[in-house]
C-alpha atoms as a PDB file:
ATOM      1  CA  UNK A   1      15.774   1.370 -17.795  1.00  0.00           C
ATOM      2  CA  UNK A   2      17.709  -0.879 -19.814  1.00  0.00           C
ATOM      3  CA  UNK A   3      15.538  -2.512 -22.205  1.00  0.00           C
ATOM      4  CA  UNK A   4      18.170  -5.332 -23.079  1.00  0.00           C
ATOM      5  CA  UNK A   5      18.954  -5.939 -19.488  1.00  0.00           C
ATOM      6  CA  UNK A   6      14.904  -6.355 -19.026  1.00  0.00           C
ATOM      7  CA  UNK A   7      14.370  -8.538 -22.026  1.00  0.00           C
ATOM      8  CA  UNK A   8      16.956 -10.781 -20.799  1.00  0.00           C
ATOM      9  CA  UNK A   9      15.442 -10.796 -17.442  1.00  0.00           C
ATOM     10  CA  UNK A  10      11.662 -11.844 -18.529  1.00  0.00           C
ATOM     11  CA  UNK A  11      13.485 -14.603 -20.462  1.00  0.00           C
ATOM     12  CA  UNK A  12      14.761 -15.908 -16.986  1.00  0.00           C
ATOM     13  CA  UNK A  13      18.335 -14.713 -16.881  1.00  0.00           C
ATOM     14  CA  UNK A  14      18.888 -14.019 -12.826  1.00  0.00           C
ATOM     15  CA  UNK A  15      21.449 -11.898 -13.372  1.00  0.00           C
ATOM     16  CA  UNK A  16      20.099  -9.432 -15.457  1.00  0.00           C
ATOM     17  CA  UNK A  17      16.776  -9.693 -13.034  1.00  0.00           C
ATOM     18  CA  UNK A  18      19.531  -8.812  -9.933  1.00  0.00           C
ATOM     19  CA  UNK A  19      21.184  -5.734 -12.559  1.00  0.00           C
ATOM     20  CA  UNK A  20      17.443  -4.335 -13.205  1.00  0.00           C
ATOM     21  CA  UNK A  21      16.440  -5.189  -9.330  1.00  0.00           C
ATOM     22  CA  UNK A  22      19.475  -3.940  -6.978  1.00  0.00           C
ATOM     23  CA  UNK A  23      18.754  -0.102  -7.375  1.00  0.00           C
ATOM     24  CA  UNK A  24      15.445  -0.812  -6.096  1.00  0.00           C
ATOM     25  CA  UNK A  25      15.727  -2.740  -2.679  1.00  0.00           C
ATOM     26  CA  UNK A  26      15.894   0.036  -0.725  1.00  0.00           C
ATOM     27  CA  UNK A  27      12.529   1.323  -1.932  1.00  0.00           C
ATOM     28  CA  UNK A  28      10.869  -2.378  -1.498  1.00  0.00           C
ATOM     29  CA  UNK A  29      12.325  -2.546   2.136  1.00  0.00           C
ATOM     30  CA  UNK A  30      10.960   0.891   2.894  1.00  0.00           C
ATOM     31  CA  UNK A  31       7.377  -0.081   2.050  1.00  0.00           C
ATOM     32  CA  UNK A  32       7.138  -3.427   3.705  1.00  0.00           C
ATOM     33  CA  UNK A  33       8.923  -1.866   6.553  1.00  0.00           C
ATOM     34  CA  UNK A  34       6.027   1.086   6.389  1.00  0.00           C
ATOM     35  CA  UNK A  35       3.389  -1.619   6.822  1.00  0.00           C
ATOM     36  CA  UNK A  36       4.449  -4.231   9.132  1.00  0.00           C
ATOM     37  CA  UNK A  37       6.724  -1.941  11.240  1.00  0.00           C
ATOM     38  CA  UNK A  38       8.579  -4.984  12.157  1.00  0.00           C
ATOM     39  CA  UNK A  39      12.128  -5.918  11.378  1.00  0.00           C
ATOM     40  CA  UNK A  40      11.353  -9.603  10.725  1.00  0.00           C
ATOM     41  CA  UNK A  41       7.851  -9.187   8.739  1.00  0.00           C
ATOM     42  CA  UNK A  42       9.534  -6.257   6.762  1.00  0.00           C
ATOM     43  CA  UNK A  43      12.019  -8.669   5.284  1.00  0.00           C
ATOM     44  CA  UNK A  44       9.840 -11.551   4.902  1.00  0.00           C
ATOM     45  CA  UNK A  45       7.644  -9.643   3.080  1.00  0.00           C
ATOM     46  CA  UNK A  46      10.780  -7.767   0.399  1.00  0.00           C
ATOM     47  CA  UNK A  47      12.017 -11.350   0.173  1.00  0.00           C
ATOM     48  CA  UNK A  48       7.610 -12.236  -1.115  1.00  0.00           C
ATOM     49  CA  UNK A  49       8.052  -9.157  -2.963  1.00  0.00           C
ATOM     50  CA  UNK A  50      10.858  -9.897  -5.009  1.00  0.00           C
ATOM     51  CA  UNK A  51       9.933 -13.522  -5.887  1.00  0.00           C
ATOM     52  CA  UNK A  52       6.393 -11.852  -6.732  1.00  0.00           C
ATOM     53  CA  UNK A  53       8.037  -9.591  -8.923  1.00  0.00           C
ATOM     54  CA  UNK A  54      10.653 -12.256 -10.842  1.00  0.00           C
ATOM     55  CA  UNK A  55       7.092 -14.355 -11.338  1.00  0.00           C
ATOM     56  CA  UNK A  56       5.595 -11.570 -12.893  1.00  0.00           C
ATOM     57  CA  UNK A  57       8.477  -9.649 -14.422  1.00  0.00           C
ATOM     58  CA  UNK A  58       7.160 -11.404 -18.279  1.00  0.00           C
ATOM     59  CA  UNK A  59       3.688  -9.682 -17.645  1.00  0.00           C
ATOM     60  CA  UNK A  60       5.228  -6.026 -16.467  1.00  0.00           C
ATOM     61  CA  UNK A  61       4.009  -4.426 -19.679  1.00  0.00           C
ATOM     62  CA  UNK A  62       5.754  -0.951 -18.868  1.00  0.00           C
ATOM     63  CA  UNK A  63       2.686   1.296 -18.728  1.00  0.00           C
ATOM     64  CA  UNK A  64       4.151   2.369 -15.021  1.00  0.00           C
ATOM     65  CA  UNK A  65       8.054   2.737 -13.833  1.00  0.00           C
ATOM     66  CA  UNK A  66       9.411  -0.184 -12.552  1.00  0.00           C
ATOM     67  CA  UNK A  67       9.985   1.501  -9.102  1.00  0.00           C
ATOM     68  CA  UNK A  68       6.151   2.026  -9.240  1.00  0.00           C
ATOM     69  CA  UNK A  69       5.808  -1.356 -10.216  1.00  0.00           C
ATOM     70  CA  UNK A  70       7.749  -2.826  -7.648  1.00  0.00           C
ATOM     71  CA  UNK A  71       6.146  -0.347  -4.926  1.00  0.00           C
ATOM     72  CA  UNK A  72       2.776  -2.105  -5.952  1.00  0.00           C
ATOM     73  CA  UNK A  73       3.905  -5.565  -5.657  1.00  0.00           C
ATOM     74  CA  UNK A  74       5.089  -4.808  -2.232  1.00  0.00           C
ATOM     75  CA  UNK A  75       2.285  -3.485  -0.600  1.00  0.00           C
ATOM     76  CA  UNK A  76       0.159  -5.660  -2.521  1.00  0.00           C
ATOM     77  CA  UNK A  77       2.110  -8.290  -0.612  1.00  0.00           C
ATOM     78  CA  UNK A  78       2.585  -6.546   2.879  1.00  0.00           C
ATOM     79  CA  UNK A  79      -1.381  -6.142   2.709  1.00  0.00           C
ATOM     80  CA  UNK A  80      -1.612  -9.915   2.242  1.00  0.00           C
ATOM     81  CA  UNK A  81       0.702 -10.674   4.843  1.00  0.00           C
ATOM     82  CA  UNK A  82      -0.915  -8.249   7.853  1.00  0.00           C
ATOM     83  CA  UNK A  83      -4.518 -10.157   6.209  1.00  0.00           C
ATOM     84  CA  UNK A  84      -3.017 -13.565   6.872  1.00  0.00           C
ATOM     85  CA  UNK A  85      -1.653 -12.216  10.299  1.00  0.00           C
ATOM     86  CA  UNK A  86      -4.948 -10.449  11.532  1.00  0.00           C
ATOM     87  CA  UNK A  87      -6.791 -14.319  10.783  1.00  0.00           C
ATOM     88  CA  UNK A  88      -3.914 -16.189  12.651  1.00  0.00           C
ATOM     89  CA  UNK A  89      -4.025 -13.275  15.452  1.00  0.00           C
ATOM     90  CA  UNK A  90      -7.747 -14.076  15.432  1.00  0.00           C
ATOM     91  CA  UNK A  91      -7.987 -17.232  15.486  1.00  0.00           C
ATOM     92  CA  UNK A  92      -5.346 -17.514  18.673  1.00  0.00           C
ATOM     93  CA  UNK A  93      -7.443 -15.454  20.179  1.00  0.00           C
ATOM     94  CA  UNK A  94     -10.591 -17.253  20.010  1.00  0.00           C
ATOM     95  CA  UNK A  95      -8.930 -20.324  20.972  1.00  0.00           C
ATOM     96  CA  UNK A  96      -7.543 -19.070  23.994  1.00  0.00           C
ATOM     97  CA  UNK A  97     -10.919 -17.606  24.999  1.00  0.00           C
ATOM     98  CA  UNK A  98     -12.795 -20.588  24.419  1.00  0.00           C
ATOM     99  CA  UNK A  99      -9.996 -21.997  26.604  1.00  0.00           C
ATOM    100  CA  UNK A 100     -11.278 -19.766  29.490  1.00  0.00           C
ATOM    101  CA  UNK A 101      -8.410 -17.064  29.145  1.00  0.00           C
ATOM    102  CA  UNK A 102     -10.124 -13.309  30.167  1.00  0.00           C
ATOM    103  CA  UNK A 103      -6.608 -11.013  29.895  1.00  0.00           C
ATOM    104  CA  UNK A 104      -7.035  -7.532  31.517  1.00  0.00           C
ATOM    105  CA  UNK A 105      -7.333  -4.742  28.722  1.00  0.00           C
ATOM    106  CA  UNK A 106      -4.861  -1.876  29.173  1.00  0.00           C
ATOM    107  CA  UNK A 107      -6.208  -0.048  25.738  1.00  0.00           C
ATOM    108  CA  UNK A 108      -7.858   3.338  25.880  1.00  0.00           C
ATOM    109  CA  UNK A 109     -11.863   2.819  26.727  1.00  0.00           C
ATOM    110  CA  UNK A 110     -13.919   0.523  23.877  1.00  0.00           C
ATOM    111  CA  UNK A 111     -15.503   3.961  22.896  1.00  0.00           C
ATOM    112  CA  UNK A 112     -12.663   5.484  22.048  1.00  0.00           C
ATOM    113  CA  UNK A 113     -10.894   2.277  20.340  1.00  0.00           C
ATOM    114  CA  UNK A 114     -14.128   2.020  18.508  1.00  0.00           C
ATOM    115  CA  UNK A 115     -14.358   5.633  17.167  1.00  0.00           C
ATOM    116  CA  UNK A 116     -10.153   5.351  15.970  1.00  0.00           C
ATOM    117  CA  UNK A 117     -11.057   2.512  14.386  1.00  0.00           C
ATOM    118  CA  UNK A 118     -14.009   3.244  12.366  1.00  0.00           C
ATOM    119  CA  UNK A 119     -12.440   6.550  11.372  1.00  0.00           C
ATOM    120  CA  UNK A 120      -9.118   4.411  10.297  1.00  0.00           C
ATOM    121  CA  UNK A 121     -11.511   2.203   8.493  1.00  0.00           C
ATOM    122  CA  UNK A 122     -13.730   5.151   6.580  1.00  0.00           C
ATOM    123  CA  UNK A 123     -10.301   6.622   5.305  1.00  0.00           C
ATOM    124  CA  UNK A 124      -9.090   3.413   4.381  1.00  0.00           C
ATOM    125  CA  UNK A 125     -12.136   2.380   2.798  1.00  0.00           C
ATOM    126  CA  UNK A 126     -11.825   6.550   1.273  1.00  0.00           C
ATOM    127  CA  UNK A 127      -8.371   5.793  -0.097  1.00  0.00           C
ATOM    128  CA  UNK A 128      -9.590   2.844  -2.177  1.00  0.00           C
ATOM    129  CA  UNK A 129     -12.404   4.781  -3.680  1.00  0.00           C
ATOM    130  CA  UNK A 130      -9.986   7.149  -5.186  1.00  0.00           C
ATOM    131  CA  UNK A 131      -8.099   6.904  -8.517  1.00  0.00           C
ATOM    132  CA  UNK A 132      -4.737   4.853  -8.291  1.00  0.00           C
ATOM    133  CA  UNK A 133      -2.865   7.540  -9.758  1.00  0.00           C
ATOM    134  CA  UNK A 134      -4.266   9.568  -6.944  1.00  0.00           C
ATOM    135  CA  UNK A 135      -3.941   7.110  -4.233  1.00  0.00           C
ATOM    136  CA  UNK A 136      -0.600   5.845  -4.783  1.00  0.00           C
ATOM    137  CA  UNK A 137       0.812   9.788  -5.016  1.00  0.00           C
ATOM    138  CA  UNK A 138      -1.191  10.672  -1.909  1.00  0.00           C
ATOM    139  CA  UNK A 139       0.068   7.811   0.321  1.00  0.00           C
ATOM    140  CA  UNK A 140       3.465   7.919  -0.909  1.00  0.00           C
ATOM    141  CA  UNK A 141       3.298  11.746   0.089  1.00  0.00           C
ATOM    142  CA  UNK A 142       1.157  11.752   3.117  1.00  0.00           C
ATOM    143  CA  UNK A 143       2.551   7.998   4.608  1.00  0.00           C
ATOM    144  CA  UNK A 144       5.852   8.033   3.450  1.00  0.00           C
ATOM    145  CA  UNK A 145       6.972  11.690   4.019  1.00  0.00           C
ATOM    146  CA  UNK A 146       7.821  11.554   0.137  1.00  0.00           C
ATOM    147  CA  UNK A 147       8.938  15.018  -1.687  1.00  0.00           C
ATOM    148  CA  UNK A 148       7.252  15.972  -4.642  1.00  0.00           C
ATOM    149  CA  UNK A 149      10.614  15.130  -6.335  1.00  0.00           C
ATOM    150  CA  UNK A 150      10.674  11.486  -5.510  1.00  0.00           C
ATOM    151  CA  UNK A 151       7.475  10.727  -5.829  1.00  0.00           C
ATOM    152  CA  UNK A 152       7.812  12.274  -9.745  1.00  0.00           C
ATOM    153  CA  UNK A 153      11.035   9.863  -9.961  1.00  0.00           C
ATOM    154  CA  UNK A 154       8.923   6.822  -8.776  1.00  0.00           C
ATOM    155  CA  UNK A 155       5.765   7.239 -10.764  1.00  0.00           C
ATOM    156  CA  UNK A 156       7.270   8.445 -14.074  1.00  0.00           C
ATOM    157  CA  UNK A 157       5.259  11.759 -13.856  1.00  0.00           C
ATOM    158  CA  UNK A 158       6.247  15.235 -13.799  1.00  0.00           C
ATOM    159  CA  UNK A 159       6.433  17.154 -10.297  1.00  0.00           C
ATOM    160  CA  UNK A 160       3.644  19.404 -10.950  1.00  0.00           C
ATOM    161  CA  UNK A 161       1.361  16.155 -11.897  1.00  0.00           C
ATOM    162  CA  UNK A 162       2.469  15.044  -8.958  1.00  0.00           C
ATOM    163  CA  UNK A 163       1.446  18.426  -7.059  1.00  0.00           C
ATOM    164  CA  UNK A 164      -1.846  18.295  -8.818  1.00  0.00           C
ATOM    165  CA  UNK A 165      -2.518  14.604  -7.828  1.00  0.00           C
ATOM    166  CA  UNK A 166      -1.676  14.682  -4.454  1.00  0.00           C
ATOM    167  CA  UNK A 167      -4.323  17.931  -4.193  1.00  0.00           C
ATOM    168  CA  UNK A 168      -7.308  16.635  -6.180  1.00  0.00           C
ATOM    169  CA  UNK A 169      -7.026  13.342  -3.810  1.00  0.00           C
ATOM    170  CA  UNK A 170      -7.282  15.517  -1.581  1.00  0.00           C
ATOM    171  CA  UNK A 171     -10.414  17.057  -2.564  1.00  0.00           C
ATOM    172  CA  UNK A 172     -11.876  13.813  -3.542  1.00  0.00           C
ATOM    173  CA  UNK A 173     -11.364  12.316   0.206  1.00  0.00           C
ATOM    174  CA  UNK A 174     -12.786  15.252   1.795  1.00  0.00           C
ATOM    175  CA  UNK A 175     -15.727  14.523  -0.524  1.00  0.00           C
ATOM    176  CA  UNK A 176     -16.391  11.029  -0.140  1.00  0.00           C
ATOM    177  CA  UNK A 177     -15.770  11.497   3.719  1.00  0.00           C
ATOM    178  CA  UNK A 178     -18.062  14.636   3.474  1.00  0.00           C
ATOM    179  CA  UNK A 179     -21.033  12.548   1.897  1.00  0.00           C
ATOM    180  CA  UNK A 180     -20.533   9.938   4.340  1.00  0.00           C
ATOM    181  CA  UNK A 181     -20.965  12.099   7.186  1.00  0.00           C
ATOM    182  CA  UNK A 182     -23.931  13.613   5.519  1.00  0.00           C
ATOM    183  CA  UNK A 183     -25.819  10.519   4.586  1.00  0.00           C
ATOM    184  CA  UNK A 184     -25.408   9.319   8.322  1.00  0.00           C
ATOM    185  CA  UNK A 185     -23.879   5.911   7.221  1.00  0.00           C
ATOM    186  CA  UNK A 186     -20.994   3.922   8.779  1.00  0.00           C
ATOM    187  CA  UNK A 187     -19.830   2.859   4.886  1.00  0.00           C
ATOM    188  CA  UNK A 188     -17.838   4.502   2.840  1.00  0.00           C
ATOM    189  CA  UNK A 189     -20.170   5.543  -0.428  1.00  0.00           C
ATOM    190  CA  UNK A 190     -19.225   5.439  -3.866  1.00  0.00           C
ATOM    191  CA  UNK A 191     -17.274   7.963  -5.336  1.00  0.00           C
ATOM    192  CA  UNK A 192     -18.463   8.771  -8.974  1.00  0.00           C
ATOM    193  CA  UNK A 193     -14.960   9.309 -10.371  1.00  0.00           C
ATOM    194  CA  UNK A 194     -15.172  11.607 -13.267  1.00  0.00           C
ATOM    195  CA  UNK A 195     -12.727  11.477 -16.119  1.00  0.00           C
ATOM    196  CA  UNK A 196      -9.393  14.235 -15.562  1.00  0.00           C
END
């Protein structure tokens, strides 16, 4: 990275902030398409991203690559955004019923909804247990399809840290998910993370 082009950027120059930006689109676009899976909602959400990430480029204190950076800020805002949608979605919903509306539902039997969804949930709730390091290499693997390669290239680590990451989040999720299951409870418990 260059670190004129970046200085000049925090100080508010747009032009340098386009320069150190461009070469990254594609990556922002590719999350926030990953977690709206909508054409519109994709974009709205790279266009949050990027005026996220001008607001905070003076407090981007370099301890991560800025393509890991950037990858944060957009799922950080995609998350947001499917939040906000889920409430709106919601609260439709209940107005509609209130209104007397009953629509037939053509999804798979509540059992089965409800089991996908509280094993979504545990492995979401999983995920957030682990380390970021961890997390971010595993779902950038796992999610995105990502080679070891690329995922080195986005994180600033070597490909054999990445290797190593990707397997002890492994481990740790089939842990946490193990203890779960063993305690009997619906909720995700603590995961004592020990240092590496």
């Amino acid at each position: 990275m260059d670190e004129l082009v970046l200085r000049r950027a925090r100080k508010g120059d747009t032009a340098a902030f386009e320069q150190l930006i461009t070469p990254h689109e594609q990556l922002v676009w590719r999350v926030c398409w990953h977690y709206t899976h909508h054409q519109e909602d994709a974009r709205d959400c790279a266009q949050e991203a990027m005026v996220k990430a001008w607001r905070s480029l003076p407090h981007y204190r370099q301890d991560c690559s800025l393509e890991t950076w950037l990858y944060r800020i957009a799922a950080s805002c995609c998350i947001d955004f499917l939040r906000r949608k889920k409430r709106t979605t919601s609260d439709s919903t209940d107005q509609l019923a209130e209104a007397g509306f009953d629509p037939a539902d053509p999804s798979p039997q509540p059992e089965e909804t409800a089991i996908r969804q509280d094993e979504k949930r545990q492995l979401r709730e999983a995920l957030d247990l682990l380390p970021e390091d961890m997390r971010t290499a595993l779902i950038l693997s796992a999610v995105e399809g990502r080679k070891y390669e690329e995922i080195a290239a986005i994180t600033g680590v070597a490909a054999g840290t990445v290797k190593s990451r990707i397997n002890r989040a492994r481990q740790k999720l089939a842990e946490i998910l193990s203890r779960r299951e063993q305690s009997g409870s619906s909720a995700v418990q603590p995961f004592e993370r020990r240092s590496t």
